[in-house]
PDB file of N, CA and C in Angstrom:
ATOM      1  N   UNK A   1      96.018 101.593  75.464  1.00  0.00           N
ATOM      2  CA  UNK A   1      96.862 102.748  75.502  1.00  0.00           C
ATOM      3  C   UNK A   1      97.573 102.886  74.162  1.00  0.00           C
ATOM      4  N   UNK A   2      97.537 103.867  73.642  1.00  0.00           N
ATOM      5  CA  UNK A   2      97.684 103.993  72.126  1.00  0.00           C
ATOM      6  C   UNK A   2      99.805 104.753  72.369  1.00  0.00           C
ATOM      7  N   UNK A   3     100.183 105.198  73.686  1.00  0.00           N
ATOM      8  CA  UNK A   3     101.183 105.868  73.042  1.00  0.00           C
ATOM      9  C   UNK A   3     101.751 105.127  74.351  1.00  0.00           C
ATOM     10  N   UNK A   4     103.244 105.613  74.551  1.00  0.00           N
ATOM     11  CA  UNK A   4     104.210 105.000  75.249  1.00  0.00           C
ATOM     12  C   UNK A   4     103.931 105.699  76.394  1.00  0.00           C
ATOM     13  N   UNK A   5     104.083 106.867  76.134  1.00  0.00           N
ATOM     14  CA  UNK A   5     104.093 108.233  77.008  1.00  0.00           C
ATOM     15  C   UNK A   5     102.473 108.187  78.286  1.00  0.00           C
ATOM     16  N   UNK A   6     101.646 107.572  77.775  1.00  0.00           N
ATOM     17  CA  UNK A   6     100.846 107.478  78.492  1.00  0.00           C
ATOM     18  C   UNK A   6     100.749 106.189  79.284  1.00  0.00           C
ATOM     19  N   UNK A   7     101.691 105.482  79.282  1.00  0.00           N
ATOM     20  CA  UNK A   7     102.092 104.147  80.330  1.00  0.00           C
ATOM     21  C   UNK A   7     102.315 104.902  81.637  1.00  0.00           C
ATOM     22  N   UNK A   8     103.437 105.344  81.787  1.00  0.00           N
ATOM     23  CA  UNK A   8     104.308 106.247  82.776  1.00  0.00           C
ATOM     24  C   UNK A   8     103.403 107.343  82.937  1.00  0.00           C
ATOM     25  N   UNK A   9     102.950 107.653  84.142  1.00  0.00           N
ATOM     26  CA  UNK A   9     102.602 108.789  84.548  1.00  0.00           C
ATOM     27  C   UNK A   9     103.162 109.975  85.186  1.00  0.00           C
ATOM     28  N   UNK A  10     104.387 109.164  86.057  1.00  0.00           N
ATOM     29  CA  UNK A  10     105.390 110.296  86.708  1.00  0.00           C
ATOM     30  C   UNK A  10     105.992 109.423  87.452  1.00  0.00           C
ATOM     31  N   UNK A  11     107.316 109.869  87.703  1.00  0.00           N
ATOM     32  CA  UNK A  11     108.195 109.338  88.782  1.00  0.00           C
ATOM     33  C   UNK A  11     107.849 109.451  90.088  1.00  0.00           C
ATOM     34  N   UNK A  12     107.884 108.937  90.956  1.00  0.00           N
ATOM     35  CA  UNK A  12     107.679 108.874  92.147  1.00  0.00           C
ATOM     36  C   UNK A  12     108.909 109.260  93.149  1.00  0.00           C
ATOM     37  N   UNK A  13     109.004 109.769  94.215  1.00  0.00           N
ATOM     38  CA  UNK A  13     110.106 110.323  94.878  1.00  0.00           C
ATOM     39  C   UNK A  13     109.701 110.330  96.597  1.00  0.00           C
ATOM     40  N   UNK A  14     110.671 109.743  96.889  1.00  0.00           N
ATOM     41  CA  UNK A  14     110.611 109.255  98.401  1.00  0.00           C
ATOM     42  C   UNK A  14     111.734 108.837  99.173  1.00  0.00           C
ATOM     43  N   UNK A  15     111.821 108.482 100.597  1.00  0.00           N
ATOM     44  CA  UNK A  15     113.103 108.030 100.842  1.00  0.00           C
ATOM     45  C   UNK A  15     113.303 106.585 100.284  1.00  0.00           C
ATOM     46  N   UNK A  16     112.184 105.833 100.253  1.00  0.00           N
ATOM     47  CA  UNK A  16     112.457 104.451  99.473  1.00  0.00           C
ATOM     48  C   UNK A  16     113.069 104.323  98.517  1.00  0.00           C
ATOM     49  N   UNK A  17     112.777 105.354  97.258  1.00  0.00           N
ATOM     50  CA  UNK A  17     112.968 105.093  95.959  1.00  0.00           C
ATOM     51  C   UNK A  17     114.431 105.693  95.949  1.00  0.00           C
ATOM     52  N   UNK A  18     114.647 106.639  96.578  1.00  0.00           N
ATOM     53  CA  UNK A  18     116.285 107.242  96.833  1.00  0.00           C
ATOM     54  C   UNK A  18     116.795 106.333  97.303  1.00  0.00           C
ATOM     55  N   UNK A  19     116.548 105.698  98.143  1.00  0.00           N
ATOM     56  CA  UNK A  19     117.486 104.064  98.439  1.00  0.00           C
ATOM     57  C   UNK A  19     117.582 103.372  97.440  1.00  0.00           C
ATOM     58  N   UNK A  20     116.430 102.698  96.635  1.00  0.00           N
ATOM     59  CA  UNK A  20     116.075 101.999  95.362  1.00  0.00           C
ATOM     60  C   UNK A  20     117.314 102.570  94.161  1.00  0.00           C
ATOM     61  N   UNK A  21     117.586 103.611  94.176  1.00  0.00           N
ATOM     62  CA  UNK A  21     118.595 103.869  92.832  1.00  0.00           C
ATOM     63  C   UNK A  21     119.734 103.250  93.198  1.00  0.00           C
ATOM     64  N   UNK A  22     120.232 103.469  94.391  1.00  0.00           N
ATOM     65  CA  UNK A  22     121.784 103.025  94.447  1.00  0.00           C
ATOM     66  C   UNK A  22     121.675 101.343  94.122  1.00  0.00           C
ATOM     67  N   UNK A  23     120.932 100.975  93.691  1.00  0.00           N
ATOM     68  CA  UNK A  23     120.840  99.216  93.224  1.00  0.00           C
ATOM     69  C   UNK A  23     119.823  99.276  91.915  1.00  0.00           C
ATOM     70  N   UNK A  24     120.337 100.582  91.569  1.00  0.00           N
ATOM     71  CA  UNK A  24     119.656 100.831  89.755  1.00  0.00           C
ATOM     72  C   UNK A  24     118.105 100.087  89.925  1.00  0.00           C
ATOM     73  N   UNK A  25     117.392 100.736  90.470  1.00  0.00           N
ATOM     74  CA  UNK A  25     115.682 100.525  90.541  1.00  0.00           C
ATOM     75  C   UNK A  25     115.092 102.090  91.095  1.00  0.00           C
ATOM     76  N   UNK A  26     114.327 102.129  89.539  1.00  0.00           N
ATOM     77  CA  UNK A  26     113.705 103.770  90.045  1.00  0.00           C
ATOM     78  C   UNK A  26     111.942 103.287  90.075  1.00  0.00           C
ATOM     79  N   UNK A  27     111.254 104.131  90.427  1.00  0.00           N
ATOM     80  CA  UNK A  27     110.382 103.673  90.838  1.00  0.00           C
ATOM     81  C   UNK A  27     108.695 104.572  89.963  1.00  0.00           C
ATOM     82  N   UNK A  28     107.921 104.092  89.049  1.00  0.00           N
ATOM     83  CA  UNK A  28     106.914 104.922  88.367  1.00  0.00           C
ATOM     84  C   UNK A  28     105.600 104.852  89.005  1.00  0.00           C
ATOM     85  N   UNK A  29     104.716 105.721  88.955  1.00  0.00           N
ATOM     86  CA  UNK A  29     103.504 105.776  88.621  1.00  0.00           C
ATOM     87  C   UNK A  29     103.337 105.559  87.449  1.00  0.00           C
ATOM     88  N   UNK A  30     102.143 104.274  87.625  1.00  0.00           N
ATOM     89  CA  UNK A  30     101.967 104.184  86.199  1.00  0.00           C
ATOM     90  C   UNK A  30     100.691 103.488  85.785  1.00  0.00           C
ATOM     91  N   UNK A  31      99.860 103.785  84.625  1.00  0.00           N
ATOM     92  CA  UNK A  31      98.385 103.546  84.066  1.00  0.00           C
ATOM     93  C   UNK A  31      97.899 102.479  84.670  1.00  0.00           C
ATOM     94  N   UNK A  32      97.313 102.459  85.237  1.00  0.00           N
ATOM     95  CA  UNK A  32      96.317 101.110  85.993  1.00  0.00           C
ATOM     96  C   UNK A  32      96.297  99.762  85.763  1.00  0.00           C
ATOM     97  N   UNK A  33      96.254 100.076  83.810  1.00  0.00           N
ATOM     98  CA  UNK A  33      95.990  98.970  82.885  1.00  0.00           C
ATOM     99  C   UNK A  33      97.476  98.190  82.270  1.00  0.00           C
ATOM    100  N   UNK A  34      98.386  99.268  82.648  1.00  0.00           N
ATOM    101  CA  UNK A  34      99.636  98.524  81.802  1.00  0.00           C
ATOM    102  C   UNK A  34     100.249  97.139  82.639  1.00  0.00           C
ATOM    103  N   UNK A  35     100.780  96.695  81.292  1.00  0.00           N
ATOM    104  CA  UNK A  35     101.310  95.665  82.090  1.00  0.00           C
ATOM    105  C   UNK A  35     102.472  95.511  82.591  1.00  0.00           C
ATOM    106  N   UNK A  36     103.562  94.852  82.867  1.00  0.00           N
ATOM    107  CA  UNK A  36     105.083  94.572  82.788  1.00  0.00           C
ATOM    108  C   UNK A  36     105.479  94.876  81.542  1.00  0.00           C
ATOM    109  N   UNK A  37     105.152  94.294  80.888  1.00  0.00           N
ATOM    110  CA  UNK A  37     105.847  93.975  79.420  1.00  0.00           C
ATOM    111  C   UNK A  37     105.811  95.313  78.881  1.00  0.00           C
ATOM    112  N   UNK A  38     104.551  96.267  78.969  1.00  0.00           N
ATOM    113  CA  UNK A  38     104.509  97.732  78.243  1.00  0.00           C
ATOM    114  C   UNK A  38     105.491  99.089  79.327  1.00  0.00           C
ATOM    115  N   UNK A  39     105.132  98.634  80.369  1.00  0.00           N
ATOM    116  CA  UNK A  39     106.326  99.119  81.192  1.00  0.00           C
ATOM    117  C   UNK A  39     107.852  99.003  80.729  1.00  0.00           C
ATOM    118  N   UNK A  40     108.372  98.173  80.606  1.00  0.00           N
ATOM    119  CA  UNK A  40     109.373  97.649  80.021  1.00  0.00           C
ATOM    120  C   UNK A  40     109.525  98.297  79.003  1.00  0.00           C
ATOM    121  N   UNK A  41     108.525  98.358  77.674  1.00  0.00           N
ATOM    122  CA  UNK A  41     108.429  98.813  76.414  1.00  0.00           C
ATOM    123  C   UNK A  41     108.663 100.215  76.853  1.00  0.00           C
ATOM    124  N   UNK A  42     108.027 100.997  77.339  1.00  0.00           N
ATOM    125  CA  UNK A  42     107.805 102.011  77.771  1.00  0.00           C
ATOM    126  C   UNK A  42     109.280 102.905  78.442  1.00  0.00           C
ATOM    127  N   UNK A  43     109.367 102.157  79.254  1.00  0.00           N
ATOM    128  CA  UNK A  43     111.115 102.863  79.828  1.00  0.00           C
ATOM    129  C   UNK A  43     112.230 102.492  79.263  1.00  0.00           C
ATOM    130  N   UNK A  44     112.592 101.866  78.716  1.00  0.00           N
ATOM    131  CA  UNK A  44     113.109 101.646  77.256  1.00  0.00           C
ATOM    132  C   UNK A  44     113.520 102.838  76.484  1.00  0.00           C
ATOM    133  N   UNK A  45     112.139 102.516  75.689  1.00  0.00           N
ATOM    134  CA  UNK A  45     112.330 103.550  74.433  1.00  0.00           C
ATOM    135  C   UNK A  45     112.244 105.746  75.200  1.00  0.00           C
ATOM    136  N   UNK A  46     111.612 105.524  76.050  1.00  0.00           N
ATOM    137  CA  UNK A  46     111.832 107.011  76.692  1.00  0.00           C
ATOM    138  C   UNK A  46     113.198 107.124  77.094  1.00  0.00           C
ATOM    139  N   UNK A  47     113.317 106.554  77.831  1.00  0.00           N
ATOM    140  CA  UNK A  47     114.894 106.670  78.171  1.00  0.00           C
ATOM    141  C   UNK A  47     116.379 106.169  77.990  1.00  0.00           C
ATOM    142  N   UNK A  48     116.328 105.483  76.484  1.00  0.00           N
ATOM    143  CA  UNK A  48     117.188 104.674  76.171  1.00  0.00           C
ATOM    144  C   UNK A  48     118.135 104.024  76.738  1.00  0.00           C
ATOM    145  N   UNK A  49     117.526 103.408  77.835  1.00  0.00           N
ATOM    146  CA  UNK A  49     117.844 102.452  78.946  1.00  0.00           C
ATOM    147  C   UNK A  49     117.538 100.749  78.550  1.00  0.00           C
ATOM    148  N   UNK A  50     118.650 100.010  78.893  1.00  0.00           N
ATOM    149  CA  UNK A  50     118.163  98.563  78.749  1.00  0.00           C
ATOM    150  C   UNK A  50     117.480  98.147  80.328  1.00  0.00           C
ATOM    151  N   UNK A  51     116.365  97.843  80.544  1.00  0.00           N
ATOM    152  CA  UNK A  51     115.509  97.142  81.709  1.00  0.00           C
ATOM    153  C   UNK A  51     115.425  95.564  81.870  1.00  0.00           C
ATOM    154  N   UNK A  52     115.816  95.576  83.327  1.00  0.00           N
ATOM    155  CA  UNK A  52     116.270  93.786  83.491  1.00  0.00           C
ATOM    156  C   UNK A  52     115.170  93.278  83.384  1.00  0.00           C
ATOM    157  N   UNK A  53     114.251  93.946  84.847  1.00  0.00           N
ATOM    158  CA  UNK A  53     112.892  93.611  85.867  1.00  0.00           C
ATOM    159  C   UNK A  53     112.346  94.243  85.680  1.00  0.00           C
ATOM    160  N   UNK A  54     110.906  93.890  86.233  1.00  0.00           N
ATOM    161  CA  UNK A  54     109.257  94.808  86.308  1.00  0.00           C
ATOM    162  C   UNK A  54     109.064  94.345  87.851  1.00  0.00           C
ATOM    163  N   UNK A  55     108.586  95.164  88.305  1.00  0.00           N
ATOM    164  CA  UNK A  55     107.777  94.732  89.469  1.00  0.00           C
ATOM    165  C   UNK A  55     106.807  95.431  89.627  1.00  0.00           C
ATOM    166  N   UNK A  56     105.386  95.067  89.653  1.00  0.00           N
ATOM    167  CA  UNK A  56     104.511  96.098  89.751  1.00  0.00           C
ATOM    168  C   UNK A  56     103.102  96.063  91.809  1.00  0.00           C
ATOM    169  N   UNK A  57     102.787  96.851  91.855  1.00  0.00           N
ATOM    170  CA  UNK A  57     101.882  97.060  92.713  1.00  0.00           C
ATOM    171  C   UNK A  57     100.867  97.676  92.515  1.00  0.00           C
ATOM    172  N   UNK A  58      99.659  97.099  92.669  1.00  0.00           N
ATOM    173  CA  UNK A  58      98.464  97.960  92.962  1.00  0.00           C
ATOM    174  C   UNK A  58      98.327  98.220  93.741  1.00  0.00           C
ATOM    175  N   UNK A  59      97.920  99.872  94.236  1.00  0.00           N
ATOM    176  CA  UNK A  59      97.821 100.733  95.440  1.00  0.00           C
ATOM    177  C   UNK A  59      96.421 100.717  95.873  1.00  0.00           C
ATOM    178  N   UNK A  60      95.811 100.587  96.763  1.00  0.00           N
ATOM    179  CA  UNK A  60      94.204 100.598  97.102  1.00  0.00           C
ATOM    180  C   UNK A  60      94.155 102.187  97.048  1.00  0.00           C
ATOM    181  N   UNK A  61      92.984 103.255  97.205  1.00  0.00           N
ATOM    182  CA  UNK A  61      92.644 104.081  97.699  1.00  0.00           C
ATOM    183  C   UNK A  61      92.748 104.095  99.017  1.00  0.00           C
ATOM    184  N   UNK A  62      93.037 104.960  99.965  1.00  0.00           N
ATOM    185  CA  UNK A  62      92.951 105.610 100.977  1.00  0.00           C
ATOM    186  C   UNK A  62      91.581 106.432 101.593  1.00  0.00           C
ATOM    187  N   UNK A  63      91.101 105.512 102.971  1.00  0.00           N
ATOM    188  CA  UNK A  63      89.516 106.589 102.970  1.00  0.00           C
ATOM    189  C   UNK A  63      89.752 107.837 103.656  1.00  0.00           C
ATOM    190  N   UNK A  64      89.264 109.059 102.927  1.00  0.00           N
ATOM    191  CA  UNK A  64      88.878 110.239 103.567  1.00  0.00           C
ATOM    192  C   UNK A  64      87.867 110.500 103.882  1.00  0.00           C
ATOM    193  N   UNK A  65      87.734 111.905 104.372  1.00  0.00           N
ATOM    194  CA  UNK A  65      86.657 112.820 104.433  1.00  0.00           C
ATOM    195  C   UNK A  65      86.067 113.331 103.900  1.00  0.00           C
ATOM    196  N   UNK A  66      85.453 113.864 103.389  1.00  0.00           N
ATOM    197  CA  UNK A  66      84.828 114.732 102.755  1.00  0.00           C
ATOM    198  C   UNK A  66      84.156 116.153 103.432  1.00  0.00           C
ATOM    199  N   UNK A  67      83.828 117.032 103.537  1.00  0.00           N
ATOM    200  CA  UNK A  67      82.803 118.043 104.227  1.00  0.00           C
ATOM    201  C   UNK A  67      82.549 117.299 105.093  1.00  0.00           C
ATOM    202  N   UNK A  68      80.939 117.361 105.213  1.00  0.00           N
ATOM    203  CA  UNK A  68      80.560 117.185 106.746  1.00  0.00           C
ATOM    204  C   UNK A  68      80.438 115.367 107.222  1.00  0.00           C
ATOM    205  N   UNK A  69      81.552 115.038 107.617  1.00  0.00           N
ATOM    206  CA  UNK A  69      81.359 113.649 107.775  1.00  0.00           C
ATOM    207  C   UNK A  69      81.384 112.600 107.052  1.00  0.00           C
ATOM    208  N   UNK A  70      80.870 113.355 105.574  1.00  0.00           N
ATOM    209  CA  UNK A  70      80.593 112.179 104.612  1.00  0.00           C
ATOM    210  C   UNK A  70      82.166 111.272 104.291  1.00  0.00           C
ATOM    211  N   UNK A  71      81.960 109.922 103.841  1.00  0.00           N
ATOM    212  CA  UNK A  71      83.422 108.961 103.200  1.00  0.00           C
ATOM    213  C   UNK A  71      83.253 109.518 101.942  1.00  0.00           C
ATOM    214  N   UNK A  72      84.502 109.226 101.660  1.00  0.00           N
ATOM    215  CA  UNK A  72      85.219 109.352 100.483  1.00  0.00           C
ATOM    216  C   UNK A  72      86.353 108.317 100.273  1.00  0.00           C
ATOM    217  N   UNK A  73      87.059 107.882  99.267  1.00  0.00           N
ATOM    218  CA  UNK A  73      88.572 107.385  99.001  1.00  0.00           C
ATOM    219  C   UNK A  73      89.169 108.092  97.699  1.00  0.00           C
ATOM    220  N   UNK A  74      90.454 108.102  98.246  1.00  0.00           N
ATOM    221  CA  UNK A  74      91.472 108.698  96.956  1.00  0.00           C
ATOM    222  C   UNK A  74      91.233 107.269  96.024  1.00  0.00           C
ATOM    223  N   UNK A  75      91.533 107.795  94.836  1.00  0.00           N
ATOM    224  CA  UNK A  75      91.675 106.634  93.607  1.00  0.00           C
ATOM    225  C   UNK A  75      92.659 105.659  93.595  1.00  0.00           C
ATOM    226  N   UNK A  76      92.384 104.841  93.192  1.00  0.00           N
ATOM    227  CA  UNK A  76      93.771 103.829  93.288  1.00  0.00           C
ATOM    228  C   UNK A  76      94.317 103.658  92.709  1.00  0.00           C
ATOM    229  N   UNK A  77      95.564 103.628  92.371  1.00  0.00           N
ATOM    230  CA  UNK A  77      96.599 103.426  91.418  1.00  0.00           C
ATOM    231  C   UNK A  77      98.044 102.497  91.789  1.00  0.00           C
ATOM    232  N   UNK A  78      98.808 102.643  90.338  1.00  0.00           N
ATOM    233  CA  UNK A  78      99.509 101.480  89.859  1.00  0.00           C
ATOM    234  C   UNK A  78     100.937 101.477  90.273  1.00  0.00           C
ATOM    235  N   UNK A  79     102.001 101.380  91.116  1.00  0.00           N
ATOM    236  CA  UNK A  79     103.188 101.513  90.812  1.00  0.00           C
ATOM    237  C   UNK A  79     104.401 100.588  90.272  1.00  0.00           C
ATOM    238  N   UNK A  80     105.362 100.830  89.855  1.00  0.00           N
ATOM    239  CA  UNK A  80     106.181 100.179  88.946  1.00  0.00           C
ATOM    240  C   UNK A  80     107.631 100.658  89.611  1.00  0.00           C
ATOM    241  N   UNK A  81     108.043  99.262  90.032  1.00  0.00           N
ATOM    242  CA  UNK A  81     109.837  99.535  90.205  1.00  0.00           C
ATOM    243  C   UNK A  81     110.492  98.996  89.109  1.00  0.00           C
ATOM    244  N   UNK A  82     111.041  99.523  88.548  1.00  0.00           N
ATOM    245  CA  UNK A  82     111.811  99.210  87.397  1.00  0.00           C
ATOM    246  C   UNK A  82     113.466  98.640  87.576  1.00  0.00           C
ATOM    247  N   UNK A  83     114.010  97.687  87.689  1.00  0.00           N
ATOM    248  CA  UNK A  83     115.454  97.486  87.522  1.00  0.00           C
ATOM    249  C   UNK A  83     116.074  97.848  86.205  1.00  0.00           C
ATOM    250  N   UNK A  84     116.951  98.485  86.135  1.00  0.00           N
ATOM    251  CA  UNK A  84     118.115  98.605  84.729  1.00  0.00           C
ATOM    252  C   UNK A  84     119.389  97.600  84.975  1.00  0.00           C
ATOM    253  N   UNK A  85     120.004  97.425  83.541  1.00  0.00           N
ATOM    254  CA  UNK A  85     120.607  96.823  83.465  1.00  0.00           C
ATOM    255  C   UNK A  85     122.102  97.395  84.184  1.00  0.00           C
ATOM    256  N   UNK A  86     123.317  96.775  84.579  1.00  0.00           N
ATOM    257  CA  UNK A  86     124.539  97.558  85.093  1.00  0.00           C
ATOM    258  C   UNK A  86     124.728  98.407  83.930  1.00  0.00           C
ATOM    259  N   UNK A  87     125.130  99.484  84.705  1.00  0.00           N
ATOM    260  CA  UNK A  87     125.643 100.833  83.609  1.00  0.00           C
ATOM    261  C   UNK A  87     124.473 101.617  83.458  1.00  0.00           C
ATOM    262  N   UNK A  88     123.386 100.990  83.511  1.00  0.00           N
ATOM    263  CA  UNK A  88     122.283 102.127  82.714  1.00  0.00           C
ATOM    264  C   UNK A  88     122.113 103.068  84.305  1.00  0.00           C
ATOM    265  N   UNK A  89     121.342 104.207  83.670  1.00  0.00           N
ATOM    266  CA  UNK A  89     121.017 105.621  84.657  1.00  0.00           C
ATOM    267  C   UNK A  89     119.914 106.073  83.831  1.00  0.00           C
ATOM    268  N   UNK A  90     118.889 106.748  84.758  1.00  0.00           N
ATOM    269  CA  UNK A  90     117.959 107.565  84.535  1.00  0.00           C
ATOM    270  C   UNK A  90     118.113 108.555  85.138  1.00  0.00           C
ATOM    271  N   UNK A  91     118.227 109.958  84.956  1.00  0.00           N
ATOM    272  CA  UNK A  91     118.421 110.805  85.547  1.00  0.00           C
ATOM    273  C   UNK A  91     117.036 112.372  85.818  1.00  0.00           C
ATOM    274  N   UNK A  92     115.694 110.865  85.981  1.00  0.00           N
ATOM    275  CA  UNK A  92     115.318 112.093  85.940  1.00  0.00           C
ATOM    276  C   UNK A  92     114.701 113.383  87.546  1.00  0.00           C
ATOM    277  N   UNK A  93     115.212 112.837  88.056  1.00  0.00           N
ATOM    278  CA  UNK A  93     115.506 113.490  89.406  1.00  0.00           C
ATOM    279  C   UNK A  93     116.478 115.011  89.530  1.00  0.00           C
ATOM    280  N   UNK A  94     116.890 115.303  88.681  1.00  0.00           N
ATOM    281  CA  UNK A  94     118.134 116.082  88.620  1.00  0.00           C
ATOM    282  C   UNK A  94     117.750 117.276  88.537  1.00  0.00           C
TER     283      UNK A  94
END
């Protein structure tokens, strides 16, 4: 991954992650391939936030349908809870 911006894919928004802020942990989609450490790098410098923790999850795909009967699965992807340090805020929910 050549840029920062392409670590982070988008915030994620749910009743979990709305619980998750009030204990400063927001929660990303994020590149398959990144690691902790570029995560970290990554929310950082976007949001000039100091970051304590990484925690990451790989999501399996989900099987669907397709037309007539046939399987399918959604793609699988990466998520990232992020802790900040006391004081820090991300605000990008707003």
């Amino acid at each position: 991954m050549e840029h920062l911006e392409d670590i982070l894919v988008a915030p994620l928004v749910s009743e979990e992650s709305w619980r998750l802020q009030e204990d400063n942990m927001y929660t990303f989609k994020v590149h398959p391939e990144a690691s902790k450490s570029q995560i970290k790098q990554a929310v950082e410098e976007i949001f000039k936030v100091r970051v304590v923790a990484v925690r990451t999850m790989n999501m399996p795909g989900k099987p669907r349908k397709q037309r007539f009967y046939q399987r399918g699965r959604t793609p699988r992807w990466k998520k990232a809870v992020v802790r900040l340090a006391e004081g820090n805020r991300i605000d990008i929910y707003q």
